[in-house]
C-alpha atoms as a PDB file:
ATOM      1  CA  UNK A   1      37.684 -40.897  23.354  1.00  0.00           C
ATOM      2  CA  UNK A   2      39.474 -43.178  20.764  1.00  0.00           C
ATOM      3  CA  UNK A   3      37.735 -43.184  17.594  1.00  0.00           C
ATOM      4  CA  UNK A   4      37.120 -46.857  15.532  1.00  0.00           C
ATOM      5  CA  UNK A   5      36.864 -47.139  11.941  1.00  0.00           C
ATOM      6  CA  UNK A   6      34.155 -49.512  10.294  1.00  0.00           C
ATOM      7  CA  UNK A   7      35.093 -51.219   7.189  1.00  0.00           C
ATOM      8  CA  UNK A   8      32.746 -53.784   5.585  1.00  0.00           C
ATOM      9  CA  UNK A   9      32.857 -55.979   2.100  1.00  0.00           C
ATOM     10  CA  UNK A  10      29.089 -56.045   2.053  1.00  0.00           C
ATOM     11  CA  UNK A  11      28.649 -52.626   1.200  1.00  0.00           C
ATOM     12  CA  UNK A  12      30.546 -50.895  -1.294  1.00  0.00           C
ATOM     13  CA  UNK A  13      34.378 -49.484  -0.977  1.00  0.00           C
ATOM     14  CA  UNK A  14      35.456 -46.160  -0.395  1.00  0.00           C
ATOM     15  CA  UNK A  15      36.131 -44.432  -3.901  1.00  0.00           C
ATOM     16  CA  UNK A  16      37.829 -41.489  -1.848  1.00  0.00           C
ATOM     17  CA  UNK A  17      39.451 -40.389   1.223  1.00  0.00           C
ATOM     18  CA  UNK A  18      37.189 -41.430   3.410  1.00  0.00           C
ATOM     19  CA  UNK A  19      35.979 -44.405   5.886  1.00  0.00           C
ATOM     20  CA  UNK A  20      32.746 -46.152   5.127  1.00  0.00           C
ATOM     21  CA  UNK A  21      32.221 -44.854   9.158  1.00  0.00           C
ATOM     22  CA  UNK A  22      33.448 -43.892  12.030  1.00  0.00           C
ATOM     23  CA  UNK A  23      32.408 -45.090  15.691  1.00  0.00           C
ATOM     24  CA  UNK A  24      33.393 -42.635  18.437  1.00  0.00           C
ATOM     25  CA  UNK A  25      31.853 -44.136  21.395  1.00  0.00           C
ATOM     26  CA  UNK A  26      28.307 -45.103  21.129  1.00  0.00           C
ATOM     27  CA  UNK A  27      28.022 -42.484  18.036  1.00  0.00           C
ATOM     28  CA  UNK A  28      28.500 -44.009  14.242  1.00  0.00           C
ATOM     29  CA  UNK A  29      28.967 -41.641  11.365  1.00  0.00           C
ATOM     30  CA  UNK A  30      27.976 -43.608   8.473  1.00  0.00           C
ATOM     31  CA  UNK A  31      29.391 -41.697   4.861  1.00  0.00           C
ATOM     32  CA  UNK A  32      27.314 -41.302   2.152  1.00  0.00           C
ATOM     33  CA  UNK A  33      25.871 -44.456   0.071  1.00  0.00           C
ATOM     34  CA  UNK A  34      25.204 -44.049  -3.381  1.00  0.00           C
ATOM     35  CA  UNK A  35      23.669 -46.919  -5.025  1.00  0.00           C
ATOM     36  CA  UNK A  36      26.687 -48.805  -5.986  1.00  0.00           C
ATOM     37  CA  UNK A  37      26.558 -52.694  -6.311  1.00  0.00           C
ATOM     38  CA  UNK A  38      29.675 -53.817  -3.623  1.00  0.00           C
ATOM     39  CA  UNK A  39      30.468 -56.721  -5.942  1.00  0.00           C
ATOM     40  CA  UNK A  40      31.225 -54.689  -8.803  1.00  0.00           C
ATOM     41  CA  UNK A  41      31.051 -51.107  -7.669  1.00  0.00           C
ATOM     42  CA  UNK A  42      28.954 -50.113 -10.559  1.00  0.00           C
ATOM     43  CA  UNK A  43      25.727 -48.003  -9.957  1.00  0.00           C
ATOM     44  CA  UNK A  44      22.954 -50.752 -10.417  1.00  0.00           C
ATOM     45  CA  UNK A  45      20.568 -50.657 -13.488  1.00  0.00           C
ATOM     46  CA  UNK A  46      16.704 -50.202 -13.140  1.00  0.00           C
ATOM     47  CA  UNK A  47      14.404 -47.413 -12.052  1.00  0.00           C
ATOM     48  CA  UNK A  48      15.181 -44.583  -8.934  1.00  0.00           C
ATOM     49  CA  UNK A  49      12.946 -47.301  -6.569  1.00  0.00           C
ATOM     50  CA  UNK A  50      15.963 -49.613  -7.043  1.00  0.00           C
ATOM     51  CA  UNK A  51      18.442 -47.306  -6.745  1.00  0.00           C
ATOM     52  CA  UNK A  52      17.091 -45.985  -3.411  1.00  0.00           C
ATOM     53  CA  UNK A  53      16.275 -49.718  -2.404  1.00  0.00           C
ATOM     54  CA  UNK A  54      20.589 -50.286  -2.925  1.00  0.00           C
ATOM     55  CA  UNK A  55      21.728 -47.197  -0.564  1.00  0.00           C
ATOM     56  CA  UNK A  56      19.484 -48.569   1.922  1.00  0.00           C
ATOM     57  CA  UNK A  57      21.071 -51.801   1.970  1.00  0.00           C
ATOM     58  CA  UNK A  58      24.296 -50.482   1.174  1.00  0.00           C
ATOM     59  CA  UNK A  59      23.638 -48.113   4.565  1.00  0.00           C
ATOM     60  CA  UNK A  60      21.868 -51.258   6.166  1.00  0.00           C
ATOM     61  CA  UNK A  61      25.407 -53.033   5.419  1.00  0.00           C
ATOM     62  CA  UNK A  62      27.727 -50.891   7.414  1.00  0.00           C
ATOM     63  CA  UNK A  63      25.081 -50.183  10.629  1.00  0.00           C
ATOM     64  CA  UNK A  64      25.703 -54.284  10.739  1.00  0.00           C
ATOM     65  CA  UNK A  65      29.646 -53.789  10.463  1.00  0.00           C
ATOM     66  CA  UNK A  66      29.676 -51.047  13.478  1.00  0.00           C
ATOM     67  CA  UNK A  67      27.242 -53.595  15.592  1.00  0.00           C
ATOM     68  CA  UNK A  68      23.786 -52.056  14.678  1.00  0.00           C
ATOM     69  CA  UNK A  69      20.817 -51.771  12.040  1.00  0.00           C
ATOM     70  CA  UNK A  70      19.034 -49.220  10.562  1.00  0.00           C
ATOM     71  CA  UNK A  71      16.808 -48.731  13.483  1.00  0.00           C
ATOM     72  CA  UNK A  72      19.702 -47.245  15.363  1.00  0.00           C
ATOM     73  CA  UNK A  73      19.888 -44.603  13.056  1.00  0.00           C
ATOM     74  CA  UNK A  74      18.786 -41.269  14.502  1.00  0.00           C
ATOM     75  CA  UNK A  75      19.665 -38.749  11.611  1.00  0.00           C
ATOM     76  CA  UNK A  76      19.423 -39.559   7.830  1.00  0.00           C
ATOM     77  CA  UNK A  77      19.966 -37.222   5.237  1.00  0.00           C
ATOM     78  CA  UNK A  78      19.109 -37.642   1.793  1.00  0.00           C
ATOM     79  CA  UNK A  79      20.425 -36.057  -1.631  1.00  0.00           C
ATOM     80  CA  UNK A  80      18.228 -36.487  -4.377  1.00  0.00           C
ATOM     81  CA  UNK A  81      18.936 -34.925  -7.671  1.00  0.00           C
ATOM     82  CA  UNK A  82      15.452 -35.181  -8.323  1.00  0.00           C
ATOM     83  CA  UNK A  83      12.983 -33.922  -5.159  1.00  0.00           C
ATOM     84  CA  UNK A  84      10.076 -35.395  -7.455  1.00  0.00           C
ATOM     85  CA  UNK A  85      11.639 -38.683  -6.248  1.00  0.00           C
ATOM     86  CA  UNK A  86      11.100 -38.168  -2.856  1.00  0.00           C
ATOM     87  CA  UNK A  87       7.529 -40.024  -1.995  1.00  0.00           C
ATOM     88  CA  UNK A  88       9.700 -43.157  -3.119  1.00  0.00           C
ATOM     89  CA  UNK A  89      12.409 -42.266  -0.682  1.00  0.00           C
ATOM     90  CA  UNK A  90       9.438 -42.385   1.736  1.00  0.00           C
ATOM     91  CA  UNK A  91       7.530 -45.228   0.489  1.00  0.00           C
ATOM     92  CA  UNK A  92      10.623 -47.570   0.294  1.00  0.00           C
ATOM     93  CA  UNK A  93      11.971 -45.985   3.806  1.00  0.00           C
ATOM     94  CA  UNK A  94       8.477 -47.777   5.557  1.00  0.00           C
ATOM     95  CA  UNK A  95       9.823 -51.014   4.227  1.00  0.00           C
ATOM     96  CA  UNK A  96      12.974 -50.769   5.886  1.00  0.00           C
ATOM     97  CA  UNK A  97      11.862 -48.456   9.091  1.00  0.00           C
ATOM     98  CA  UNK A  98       9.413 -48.535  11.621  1.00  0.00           C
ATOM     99  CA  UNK A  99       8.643 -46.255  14.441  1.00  0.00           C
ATOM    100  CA  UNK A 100       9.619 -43.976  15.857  1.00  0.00           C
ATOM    101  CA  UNK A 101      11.768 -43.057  12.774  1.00  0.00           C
ATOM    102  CA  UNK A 102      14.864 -40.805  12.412  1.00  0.00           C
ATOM    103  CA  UNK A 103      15.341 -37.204  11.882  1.00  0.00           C
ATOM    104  CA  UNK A 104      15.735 -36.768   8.664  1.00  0.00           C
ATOM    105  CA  UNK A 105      16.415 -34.240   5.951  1.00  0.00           C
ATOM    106  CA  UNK A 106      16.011 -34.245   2.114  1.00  0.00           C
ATOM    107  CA  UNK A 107      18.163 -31.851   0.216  1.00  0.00           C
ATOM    108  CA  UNK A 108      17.875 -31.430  -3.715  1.00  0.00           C
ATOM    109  CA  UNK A 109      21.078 -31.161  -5.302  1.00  0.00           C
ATOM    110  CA  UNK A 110      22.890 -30.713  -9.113  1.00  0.00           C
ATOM    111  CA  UNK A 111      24.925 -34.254  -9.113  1.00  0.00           C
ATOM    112  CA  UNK A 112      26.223 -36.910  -6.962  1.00  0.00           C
ATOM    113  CA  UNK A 113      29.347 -38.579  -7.425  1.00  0.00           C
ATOM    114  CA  UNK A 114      29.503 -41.191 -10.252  1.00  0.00           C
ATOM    115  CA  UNK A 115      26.142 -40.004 -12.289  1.00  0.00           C
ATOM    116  CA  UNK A 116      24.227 -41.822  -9.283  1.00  0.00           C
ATOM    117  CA  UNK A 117      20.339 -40.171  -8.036  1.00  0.00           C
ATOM    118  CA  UNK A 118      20.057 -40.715  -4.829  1.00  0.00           C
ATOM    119  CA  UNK A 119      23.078 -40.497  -1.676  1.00  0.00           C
ATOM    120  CA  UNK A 120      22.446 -41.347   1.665  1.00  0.00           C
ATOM    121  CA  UNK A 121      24.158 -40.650   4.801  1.00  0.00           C
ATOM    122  CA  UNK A 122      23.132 -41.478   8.417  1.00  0.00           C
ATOM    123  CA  UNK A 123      24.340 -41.526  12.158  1.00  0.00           C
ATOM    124  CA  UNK A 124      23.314 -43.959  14.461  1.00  0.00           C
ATOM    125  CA  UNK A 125      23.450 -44.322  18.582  1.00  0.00           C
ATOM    126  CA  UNK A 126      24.472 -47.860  19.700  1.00  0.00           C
ATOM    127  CA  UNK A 127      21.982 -48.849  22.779  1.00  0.00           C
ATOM    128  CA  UNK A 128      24.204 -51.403  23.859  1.00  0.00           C
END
């Protein structure tokens, strides 16, 4: 199975060796989203709620690139480096989801690349 590689401007470049995702058959591997602004690739200003509300559309970005949307998304995993922030992550997630949602995970870590709060990465299954 040939494997396709998903590259979008409306989400933010790769600042590594890496592909903003990967489609091997119906299967996407989205990377990690941090909340970078794809215009200017800075982390955007303002409070965590912001922050979290840019990886989801960062995420939401590439799921359009590989011919889906968030609601394809079966597995999410999030990396806070605060787990006080996490009833955001879910409060902000309901504006973006809706039923049945993904698996999902939450893991607390020490830093994220480029100072940033909050990563996100996902898979999604294409139905079509």
């Amino acid at each position: 199975m040939s494997k396709n590689i998903i590259q979008t401007d409306q989400a933010p470049q790769a600042i590594g060796t890496y592909s903003q995702a990967v489609k091997v058959g119906d299967t996407v591997y989205l990377s990690g989203q941090i909340p970078l602004d794809p215009a200017s690739m800075a982390l955007v200003e303002g409070d965590i709620a912001r922050q979290i509300r840019q990886v989801f559309d960062n995420l939401q970005a590439v799921a359009r690139a590989a011919g889906g949307s968030l609601q394809d998304i079966v597995k999410l995993n999030v990396f806070l480096t605060d787990l006080a922030h996490f009833p955001v992550v879910n409060e902000i997630m309901a504006e973006y989801f809706h039923t049945p949602y993904p698996a999902r995970a939450a893991i607390g870590v020490a830093q994220l690349p480029k100072g940033a709060a909050v990563e996100m990465d996902a898979i999604l299954v294409l139905d079509h």
